[in-house]
Protein backbone atom coordinates (compact mmCIF):
# COMPACT_ATOMS: atom_id res chain seq x y z
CA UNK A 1 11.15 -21.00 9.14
CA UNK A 2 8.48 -19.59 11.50
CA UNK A 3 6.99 -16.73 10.03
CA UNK A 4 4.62 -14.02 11.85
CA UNK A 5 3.01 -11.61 9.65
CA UNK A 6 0.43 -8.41 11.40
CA UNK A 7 -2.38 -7.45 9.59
CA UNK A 8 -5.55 -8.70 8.28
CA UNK A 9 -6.26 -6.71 4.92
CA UNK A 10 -5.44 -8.00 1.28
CA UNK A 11 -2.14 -7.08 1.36
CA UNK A 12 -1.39 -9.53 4.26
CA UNK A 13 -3.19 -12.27 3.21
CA UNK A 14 -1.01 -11.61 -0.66
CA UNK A 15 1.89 -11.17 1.28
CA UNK A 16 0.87 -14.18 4.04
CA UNK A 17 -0.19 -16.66 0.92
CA UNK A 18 3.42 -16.14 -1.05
CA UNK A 19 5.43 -16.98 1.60
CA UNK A 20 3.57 -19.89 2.73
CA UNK A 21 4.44 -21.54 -0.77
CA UNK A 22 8.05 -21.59 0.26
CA UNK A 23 9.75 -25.08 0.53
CA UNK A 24 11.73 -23.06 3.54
CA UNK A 25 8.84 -22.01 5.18
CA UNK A 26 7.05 -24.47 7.90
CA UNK A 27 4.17 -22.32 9.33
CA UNK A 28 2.79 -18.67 8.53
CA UNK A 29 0.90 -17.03 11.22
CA UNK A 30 -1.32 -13.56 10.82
CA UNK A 31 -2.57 -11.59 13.66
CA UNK A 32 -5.16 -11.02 13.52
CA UNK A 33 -5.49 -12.27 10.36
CA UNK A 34 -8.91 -12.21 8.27
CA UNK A 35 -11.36 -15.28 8.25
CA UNK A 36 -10.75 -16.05 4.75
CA UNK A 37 -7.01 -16.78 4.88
CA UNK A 38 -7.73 -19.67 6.54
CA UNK A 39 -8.77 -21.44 3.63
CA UNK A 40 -4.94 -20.98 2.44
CA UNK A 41 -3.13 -22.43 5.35
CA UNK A 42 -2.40 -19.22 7.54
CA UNK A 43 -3.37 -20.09 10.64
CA UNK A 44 -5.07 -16.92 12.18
CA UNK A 45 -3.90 -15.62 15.65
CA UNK A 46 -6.51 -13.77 17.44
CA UNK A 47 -4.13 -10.43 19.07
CA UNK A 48 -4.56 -7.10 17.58
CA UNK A 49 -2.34 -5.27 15.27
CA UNK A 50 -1.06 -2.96 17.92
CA UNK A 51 -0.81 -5.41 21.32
CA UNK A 52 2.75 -5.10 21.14
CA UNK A 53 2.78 -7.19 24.58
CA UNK A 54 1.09 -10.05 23.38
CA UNK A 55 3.12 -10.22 19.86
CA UNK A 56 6.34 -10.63 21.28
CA UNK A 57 4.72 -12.91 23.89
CA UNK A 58 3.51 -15.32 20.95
CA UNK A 59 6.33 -14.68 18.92
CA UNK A 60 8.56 -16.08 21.48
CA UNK A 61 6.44 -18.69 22.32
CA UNK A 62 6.85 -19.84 18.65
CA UNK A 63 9.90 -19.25 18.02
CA UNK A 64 9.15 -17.20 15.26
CA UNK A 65 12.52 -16.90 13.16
CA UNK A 66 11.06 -12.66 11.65
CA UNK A 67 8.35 -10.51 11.92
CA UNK A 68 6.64 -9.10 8.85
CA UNK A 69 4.62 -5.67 9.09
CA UNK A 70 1.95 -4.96 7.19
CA UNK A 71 -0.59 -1.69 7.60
CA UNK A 72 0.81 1.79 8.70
CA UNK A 73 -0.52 1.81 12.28
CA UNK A 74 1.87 -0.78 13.90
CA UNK A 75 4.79 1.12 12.11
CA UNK A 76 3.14 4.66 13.60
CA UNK A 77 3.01 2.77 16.82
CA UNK A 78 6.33 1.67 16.96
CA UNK A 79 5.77 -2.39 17.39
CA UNK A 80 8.76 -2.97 15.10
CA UNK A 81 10.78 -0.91 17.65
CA UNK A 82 9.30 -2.95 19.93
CA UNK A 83 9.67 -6.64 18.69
CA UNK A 84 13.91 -5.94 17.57
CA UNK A 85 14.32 -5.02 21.41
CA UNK A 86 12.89 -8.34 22.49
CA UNK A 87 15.46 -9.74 19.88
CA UNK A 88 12.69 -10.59 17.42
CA UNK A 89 13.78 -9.93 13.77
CA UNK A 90 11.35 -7.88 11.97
CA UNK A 91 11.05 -7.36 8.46
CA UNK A 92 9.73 -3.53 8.53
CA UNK A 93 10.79 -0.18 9.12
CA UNK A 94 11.29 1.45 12.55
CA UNK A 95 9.17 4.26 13.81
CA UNK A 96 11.35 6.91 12.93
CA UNK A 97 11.84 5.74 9.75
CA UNK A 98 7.93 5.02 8.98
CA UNK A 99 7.53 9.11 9.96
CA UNK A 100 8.63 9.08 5.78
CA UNK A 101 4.84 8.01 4.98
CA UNK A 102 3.06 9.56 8.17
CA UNK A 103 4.28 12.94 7.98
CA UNK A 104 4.03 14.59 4.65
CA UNK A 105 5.93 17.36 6.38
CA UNK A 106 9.20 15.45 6.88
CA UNK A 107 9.23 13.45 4.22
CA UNK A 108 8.90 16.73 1.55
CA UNK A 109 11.88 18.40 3.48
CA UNK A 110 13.89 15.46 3.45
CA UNK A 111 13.79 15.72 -0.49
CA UNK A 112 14.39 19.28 -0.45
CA UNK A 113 17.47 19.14 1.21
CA UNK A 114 18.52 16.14 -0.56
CA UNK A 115 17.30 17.11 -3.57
CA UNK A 116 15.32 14.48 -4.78
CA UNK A 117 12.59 15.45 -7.31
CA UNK A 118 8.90 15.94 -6.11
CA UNK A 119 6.17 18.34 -6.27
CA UNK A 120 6.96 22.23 -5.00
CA UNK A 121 5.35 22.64 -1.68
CA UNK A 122 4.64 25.01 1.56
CA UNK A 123 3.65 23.75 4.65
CA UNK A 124 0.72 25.25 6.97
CA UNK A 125 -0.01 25.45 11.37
CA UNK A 126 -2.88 27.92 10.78
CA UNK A 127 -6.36 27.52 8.36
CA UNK A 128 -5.96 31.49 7.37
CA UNK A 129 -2.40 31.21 5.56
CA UNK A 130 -3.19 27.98 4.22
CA UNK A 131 -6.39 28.95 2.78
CA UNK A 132 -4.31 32.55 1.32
CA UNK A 133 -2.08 30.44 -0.09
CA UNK A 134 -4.10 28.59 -1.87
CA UNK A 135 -6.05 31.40 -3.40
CA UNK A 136 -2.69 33.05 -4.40
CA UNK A 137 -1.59 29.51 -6.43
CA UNK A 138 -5.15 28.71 -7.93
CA UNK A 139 -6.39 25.33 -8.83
CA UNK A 140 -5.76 22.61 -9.45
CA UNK A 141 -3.40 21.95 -6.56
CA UNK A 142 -3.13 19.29 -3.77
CA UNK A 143 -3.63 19.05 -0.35
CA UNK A 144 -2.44 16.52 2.02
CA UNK A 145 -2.88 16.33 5.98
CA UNK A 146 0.49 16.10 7.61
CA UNK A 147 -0.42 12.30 9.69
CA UNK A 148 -1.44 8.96 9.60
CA UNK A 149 -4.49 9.28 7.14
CA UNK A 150 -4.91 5.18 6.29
CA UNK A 151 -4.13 6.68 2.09
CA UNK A 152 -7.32 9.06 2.57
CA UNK A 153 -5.66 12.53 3.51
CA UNK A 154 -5.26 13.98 -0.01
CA UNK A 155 -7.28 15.62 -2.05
CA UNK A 156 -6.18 16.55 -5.56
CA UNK A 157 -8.56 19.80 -6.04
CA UNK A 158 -9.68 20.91 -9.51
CA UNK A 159 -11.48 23.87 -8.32
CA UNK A 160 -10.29 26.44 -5.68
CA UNK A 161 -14.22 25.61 -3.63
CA UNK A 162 -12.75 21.95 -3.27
CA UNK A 163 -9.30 22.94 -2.41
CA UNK A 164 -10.54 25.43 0.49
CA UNK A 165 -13.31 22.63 1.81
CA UNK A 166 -10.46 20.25 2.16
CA UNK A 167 -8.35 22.59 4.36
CA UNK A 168 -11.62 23.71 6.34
CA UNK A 169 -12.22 19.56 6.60
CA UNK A 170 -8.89 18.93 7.88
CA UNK A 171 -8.24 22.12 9.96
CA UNK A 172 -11.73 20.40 11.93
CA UNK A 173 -11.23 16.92 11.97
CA UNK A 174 -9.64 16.00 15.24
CA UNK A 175 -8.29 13.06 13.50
CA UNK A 176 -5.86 15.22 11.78
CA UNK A 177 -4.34 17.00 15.28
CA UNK A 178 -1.93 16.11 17.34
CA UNK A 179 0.07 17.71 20.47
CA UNK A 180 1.83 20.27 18.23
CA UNK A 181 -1.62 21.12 16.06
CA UNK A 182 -2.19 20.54 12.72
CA UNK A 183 -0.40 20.76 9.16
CA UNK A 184 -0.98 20.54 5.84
CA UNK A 185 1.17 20.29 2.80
CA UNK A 186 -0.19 22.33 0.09
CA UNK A 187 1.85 20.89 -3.51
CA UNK A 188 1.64 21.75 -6.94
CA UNK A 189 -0.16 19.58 -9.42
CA UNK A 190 1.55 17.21 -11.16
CA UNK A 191 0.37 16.26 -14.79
CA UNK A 192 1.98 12.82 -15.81
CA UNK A 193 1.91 8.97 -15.50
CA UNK A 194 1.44 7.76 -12.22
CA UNK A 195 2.93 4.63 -10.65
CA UNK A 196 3.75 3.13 -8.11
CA UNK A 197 7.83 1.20 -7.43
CA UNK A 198 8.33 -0.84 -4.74
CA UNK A 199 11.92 -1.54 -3.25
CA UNK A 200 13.19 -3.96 -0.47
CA UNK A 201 15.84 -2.11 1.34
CA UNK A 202 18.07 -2.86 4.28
CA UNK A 203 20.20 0.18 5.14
CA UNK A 204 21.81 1.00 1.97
CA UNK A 205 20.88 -1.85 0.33
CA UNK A 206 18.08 -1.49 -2.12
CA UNK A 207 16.21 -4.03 -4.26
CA UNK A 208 13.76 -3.31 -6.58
CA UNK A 209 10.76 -5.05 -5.59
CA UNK A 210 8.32 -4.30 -8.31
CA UNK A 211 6.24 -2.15 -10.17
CA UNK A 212 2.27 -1.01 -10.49
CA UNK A 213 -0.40 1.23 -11.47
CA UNK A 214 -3.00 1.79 -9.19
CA UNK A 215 -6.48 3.12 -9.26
CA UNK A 216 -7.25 5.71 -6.09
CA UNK A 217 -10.34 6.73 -6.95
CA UNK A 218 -13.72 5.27 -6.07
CA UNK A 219 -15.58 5.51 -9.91
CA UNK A 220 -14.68 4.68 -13.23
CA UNK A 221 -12.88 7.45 -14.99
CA UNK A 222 -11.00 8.39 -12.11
CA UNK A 223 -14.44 10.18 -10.59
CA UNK A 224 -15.29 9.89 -7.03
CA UNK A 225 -13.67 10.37 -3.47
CA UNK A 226 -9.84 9.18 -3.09
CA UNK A 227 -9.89 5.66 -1.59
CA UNK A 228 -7.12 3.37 -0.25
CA UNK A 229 -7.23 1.65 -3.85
CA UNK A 230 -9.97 0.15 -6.45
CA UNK A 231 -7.63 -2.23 -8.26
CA UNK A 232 -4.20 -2.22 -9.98
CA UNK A 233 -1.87 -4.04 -12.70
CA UNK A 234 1.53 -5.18 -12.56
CA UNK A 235 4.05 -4.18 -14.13
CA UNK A 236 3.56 -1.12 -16.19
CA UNK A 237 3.70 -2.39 -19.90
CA UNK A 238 3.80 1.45 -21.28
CA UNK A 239 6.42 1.93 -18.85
CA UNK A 240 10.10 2.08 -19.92
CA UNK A 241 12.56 -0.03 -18.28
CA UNK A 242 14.67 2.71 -18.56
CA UNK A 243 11.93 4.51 -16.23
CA UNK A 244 12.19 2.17 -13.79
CA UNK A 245 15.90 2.36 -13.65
CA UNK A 246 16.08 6.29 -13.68
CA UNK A 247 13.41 6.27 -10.60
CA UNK A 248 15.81 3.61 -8.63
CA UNK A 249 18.68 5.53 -9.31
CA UNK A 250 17.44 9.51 -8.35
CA UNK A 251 14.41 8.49 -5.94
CA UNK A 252 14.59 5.50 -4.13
CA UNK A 253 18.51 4.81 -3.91
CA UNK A 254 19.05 8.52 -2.44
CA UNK A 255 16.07 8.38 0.11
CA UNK A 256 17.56 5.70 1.53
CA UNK A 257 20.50 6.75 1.56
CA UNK A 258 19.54 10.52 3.14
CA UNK A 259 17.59 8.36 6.20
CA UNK A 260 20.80 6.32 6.82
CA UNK A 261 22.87 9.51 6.63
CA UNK A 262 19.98 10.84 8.95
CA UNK A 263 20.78 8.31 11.94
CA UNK A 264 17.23 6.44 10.74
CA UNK A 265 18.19 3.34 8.67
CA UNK A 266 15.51 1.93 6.80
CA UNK A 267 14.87 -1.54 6.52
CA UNK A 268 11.24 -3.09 5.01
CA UNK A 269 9.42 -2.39 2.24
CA UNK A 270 9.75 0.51 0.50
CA UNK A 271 6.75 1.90 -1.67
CA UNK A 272 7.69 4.99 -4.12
CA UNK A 273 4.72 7.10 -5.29
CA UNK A 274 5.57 8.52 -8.41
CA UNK A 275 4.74 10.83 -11.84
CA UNK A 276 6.24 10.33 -14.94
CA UNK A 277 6.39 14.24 -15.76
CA UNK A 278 7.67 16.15 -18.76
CA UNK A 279 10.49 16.92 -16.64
CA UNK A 280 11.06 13.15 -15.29
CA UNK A 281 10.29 11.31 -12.48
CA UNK A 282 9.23 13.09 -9.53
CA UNK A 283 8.16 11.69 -6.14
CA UNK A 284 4.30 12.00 -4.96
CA UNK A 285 4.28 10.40 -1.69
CA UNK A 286 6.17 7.33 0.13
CA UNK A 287 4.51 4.75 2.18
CA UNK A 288 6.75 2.80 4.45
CA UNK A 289 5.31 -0.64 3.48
CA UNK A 290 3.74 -2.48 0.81
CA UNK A 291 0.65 -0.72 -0.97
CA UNK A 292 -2.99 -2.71 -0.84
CA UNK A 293 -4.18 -3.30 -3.63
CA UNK A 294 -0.58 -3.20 -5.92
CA UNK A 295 1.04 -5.36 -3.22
CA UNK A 296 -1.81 -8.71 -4.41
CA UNK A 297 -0.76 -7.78 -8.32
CA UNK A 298 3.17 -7.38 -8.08
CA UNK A 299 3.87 -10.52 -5.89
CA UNK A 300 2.02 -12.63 -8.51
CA UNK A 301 4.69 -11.79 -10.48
CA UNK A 302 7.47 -12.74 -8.10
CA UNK A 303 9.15 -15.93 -9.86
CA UNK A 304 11.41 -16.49 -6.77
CA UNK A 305 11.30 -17.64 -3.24
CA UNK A 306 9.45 -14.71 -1.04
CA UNK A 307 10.67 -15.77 2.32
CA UNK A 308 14.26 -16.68 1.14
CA UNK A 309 14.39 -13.44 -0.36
CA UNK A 310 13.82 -11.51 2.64
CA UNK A 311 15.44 -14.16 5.08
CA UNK A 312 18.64 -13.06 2.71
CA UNK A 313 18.08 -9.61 2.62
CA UNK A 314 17.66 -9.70 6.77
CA UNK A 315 20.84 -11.44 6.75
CA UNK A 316 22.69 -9.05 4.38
CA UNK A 317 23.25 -12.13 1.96
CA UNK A 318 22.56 -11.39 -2.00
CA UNK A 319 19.55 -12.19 -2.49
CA UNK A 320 18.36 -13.99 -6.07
CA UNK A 321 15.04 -12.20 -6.88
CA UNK A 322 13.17 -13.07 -10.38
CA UNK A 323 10.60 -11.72 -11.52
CA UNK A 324 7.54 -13.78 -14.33
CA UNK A 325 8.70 -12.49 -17.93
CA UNK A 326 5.81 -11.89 -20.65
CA UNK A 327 2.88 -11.81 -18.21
CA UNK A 328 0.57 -9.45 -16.41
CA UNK A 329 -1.84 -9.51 -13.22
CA UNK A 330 -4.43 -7.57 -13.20
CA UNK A 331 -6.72 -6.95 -9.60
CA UNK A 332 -10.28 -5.77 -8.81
CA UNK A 333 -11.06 -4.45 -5.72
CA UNK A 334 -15.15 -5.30 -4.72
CA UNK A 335 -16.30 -2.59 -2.13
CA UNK A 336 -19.06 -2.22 -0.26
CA UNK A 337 -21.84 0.48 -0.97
CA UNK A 338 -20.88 3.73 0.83
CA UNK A 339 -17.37 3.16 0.78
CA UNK A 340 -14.67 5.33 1.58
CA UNK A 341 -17.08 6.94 3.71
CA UNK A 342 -20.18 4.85 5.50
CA UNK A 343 -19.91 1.37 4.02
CA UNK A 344 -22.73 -0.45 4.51
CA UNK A 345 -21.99 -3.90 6.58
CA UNK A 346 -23.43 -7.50 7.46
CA UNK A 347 -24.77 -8.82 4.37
CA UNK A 348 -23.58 -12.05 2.91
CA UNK A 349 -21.09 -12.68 0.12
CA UNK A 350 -21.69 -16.11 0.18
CA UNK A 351 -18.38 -18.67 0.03
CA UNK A 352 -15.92 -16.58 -2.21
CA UNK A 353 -15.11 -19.33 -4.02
CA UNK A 354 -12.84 -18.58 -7.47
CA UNK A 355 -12.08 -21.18 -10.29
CA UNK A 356 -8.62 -22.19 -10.53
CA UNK A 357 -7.25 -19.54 -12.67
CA UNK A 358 -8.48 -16.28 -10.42
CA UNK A 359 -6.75 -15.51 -6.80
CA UNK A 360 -8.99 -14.09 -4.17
CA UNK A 361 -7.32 -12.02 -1.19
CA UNK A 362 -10.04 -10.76 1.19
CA UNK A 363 -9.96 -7.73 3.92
CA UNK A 364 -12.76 -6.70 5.09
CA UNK A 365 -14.71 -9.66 5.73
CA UNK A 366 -16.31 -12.17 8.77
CA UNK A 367 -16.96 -15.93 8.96
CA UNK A 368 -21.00 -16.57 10.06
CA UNK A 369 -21.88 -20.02 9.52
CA UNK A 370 -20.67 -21.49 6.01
CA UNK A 371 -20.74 -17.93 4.43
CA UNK A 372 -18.54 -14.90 4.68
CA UNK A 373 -20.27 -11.69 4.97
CA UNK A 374 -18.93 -7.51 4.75
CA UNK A 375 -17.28 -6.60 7.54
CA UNK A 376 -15.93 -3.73 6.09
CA UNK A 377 -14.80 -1.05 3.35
CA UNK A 378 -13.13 -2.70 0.68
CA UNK A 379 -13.99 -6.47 1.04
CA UNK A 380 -11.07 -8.25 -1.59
CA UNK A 381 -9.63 -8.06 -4.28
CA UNK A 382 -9.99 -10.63 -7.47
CA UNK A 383 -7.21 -10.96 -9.82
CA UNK A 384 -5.90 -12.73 -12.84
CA UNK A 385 -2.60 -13.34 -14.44
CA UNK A 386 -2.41 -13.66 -18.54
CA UNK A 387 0.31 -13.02 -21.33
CA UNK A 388 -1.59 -9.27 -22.10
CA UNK A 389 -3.51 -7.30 -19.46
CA UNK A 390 -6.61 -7.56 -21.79
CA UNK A 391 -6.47 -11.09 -21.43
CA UNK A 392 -6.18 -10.25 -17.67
CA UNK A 393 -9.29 -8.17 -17.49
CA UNK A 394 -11.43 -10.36 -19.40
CA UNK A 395 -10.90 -13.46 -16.80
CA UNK A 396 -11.74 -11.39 -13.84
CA UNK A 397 -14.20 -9.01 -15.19
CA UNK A 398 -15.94 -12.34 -17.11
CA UNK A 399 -16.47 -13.86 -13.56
CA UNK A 400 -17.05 -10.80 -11.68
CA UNK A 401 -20.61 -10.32 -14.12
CA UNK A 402 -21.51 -14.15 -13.05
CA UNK A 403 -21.57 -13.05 -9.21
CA UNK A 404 -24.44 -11.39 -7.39
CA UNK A 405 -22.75 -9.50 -4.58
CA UNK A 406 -25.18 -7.17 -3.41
CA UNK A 407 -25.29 -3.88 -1.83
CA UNK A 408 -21.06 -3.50 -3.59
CA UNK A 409 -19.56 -2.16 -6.22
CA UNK A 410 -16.48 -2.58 -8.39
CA UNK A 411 -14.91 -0.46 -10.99
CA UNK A 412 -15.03 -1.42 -14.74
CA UNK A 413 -12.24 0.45 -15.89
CA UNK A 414 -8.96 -0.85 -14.00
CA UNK A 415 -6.34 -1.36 -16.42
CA UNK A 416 -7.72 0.45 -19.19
CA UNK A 417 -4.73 3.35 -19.01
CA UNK A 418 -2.47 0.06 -20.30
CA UNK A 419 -4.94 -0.80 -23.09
CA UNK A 420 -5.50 2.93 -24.15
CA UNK A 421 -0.96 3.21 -24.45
C-alpha cells in the first residue's frame, strides 16, 4: 500500500512512523510533513494541509490506496469530503461529522438528547447573559468557545474574575465569530480522573483504540495557561479495565451510534475526553481525530499491524488489533519559551538525535544546514517505553537533563498522577 497522511505535527509523524513499519506498506507520504520525519523514511510532500486541489491531484498521481487525516483544520475544511468524491479512500471523519469536536454547541446537545453522560451546560449568543449566568453558578466552572480553537478555547476558571475575563476574551476575539456570531458553552466543573479513550470507528463499528492521560497545562502542578498538551502516558495503570469498558459501552458506542442515526456516519479516529466522577464516567469534550501528544504514547503500545488495521477496518473486515501487555510509554513535550502564547522562534536545537531506547516525534521545527531549529510552539515530544512508568520517566527525564535546549521548557511532573495512585 500507498499511504498519504496530512499534517506535520507529532501526531503525524507517530502516526506516519507506525505505519511505515508495516510489511504491507510500500511508501508513506506527509504533506506537508515536518523536516524531521525525514530521517524515518516519510518522504515529505511540500502542499499544504488545506490545498484540497493539489491533494487529490498527488494522490492520484500516486495511486495512493487511503488518505489519513491528521489536525482539526482539514476536517473543519472539509478535505475528507473532498478526497471520497474524487474516489480517494480516506481514513477520517467527514465535515459534518468533525462539527462533534468544532462545535461545543452540537456536540453537548447531541448528548442531551441521547443521553450520554457529560457536564450540565447552557449555551450563550450575547456577553451580558453569559456573564449573568456565570455570576448566578459561581466558580469554579468552565468555559469553552463554541469553534475550531486548535485545544486552546477552554478555560477551567477557579475564580469568578477568570471566568468573566474568559467570556470578555472570547466575546472579542474575532477568531471566535463566525456568520451567525459567537457562542460559548458555559459547563459545570467536573471533579474526577481525567483521561483520554481513543476508538477507531466506521459507522457502527467501534474499536477501542487506546487509552491516555494527558497533561493540558503549561507548568508543573497543573499551573499555567491550557495548552494543546505537555506530555502524556499510556495506558492508565490506576485505571480499571472495567472503566474502560463502561466508557465504550455508555460514551463512545452510543455517540456513534446517535451520528449514524443522525444521517452523519462517522468513520476515523475517535478521541473521548473523559472524567472518572463519583457518579461515573462522564464526557468532557470529543475531538474528531487522534490527540497530540497521547496519540505518540498509545501507538507505542500498538502490538499489531497499524495500516492493516485500518486497511481492515476501511474494508469492513475484522480487524486483529493487540495491544503491548506489562509496559508503559511515557512522552515529554519540549516547548519553546512563550508558548501557548508568543513562542519565541529561530534558535537551534541542534540534530535531535536520541539513543536507541527514546523515540523522538517533532512538530514545530525547520531544517537550516545540518541542524534543526524552533519553528514553532511545541517543538516534539521525547518518549520512552519500560515495564513501570517510573522506569519510563527516568529514561526520558535522565536524557532530557543531558541536553542544552535553550530558550524551552519542559514539564517535570508528567506521569506523576500514575506514581502518586
Amino acid at each position: 500500500m500507498k499511504i498519504l497522511v496530512i499534517g506535520s505535527g507529532g501526531r503525524e509523524h507517530a502516526f506516519a512512523k507506525k505505519i511505515a513499519t508495516s510489511q504491507h506498506v510500500q511508501q508513506v507520504y506527509c504533506a506537508p510533513g515536518n523536516a524531521r520525519m525525514a530521517q524515518d523514511g516519510i518522504q515529505l510532500v511540500a502542499i499544504g494541509e488545506t490545498d484540497t486541489e493539489n491533494l487529490i491531484a498527488f494522490a492520484k498521481m500516486q495511486a495512493i490506496d487511503w488518505v489519513f487525516v491528521g489536525p482539526e483544520l482539514p476536517l473543519y475544511h472539509g478535505v475528507s469530503d473532498a478526497l471520497e468524491r474524487a474516489g480517494i479512500p480516506v481514513f477520517a471523519p467527514s465535515q459534518a461529522a468533525a462539527k462533534l469536536e468544532y462545535s461545543k454547541d452540537f456536540a453537548k446537545q447531541l448528548m442531551a438528547r441521547y443521553r450520554i453522560p457529560t457536564a450540565d451546560f447552557r449555551t450563550f449568543t450575547d456577553l451580558d447573559s453569559a456573564r449573568a449566568y456565570v455570576k448566578e453558578k459561581g466558580a469554579p466552572i468552565v468555559i469553552k468557545a463554541d469553534g475550531l480553537a486548535a485545544g486552546k478555547g477552554v478555560v477551567v476558571a477557579q475564580t469568578l474574575s477568570e471566568a468573566l475575563a474568559a467570556l470578555d476574551a472570547i466575546f472579542l476575539d474575532a477568531n471566535y465569530t463566525y456568520a451567525d456570531g459567537v457562542r460559548v458553552v458555559i459547563e459545570e466543573f467536573l471533579e474526577g480522573e481525567e483521561f483520554s479513550l481513543f476508538a477507531f470507528v466506521n459507522g457502527t463499528k467501534v474499536y477501542f483504540a487506546g487509552v491516555s492521560q494527558d497533561h493540558k497545562r503549561a507548568y508543573d502542578g497543573d499551573t499555567g495557561p491550557n495548552t494543546g498538551g505537555m506530555g502524556a502516558y499510556s495506558p492508565v495503570p490506576h485505571l480499571p479495565n472495567t472503566i474502560i469498558e463502561e466508557s465504550m459501552a455508555t460514551v463512545v458506542q452510543p455517540i456513534v451510534d446517535a451520528l449514524y442515526q443522525e444521517g452523519i456516519p462517522y468513520k476515523g479516529v475517535l478521541y473521548a475526553g473523559l472524567m472518572l466522577t463519583k457518579k461515573g464516567v462522564k464526557v468532557i469534550e470529543f475531538n474528531a481525530r487522534f490527540g497530540d501528544p497521547e496519540t505518540q504514547v498509545v501507538l507505542q503500545q500498538l502490538e499489531s499491524d497499524l495500516a492493516r488495521n485500518i486497511d481492515d477496518i476501511l474494508h469492513e473486515r475484522e480487524p486483529e488489533i493487540q495491544w503491548r501487555e506489562n509496559s508503559v510509554t511515557v512522552g515529554v513535550v519540549v516547548a519553546a519559551e512563550g508558548y501557548p502564547n508568543k513562542p519565541v522562534s529561530g534558535f537551534r536545537l541542534g540534530t535531535l538525535a536520541v539513543p536507541a531506547q527514546l523515540e523522538l516525534f517533532a512538530a514545530g521545527v525547520k531544517k537550516a544546514n545540518d541542524a534543526y531549529v524552533a519553528a514553532g510552539g511545541r517543538l516534539f515530544l521525547v518518549s520512552a517505553q519500560a515495564e513501570t512508568i517510573d522506569m519510563a520517566r527516568k529514561e526520558v527525564y535522565d536524557w532530557l537533563e543531558q541536553q542544552e535546549f535553550l530558550q524551552t521548557f519542559y514539564r517535570k511532573d508528567i506521569g506523576t498522577k500514575a506514581l502518586e495512585q
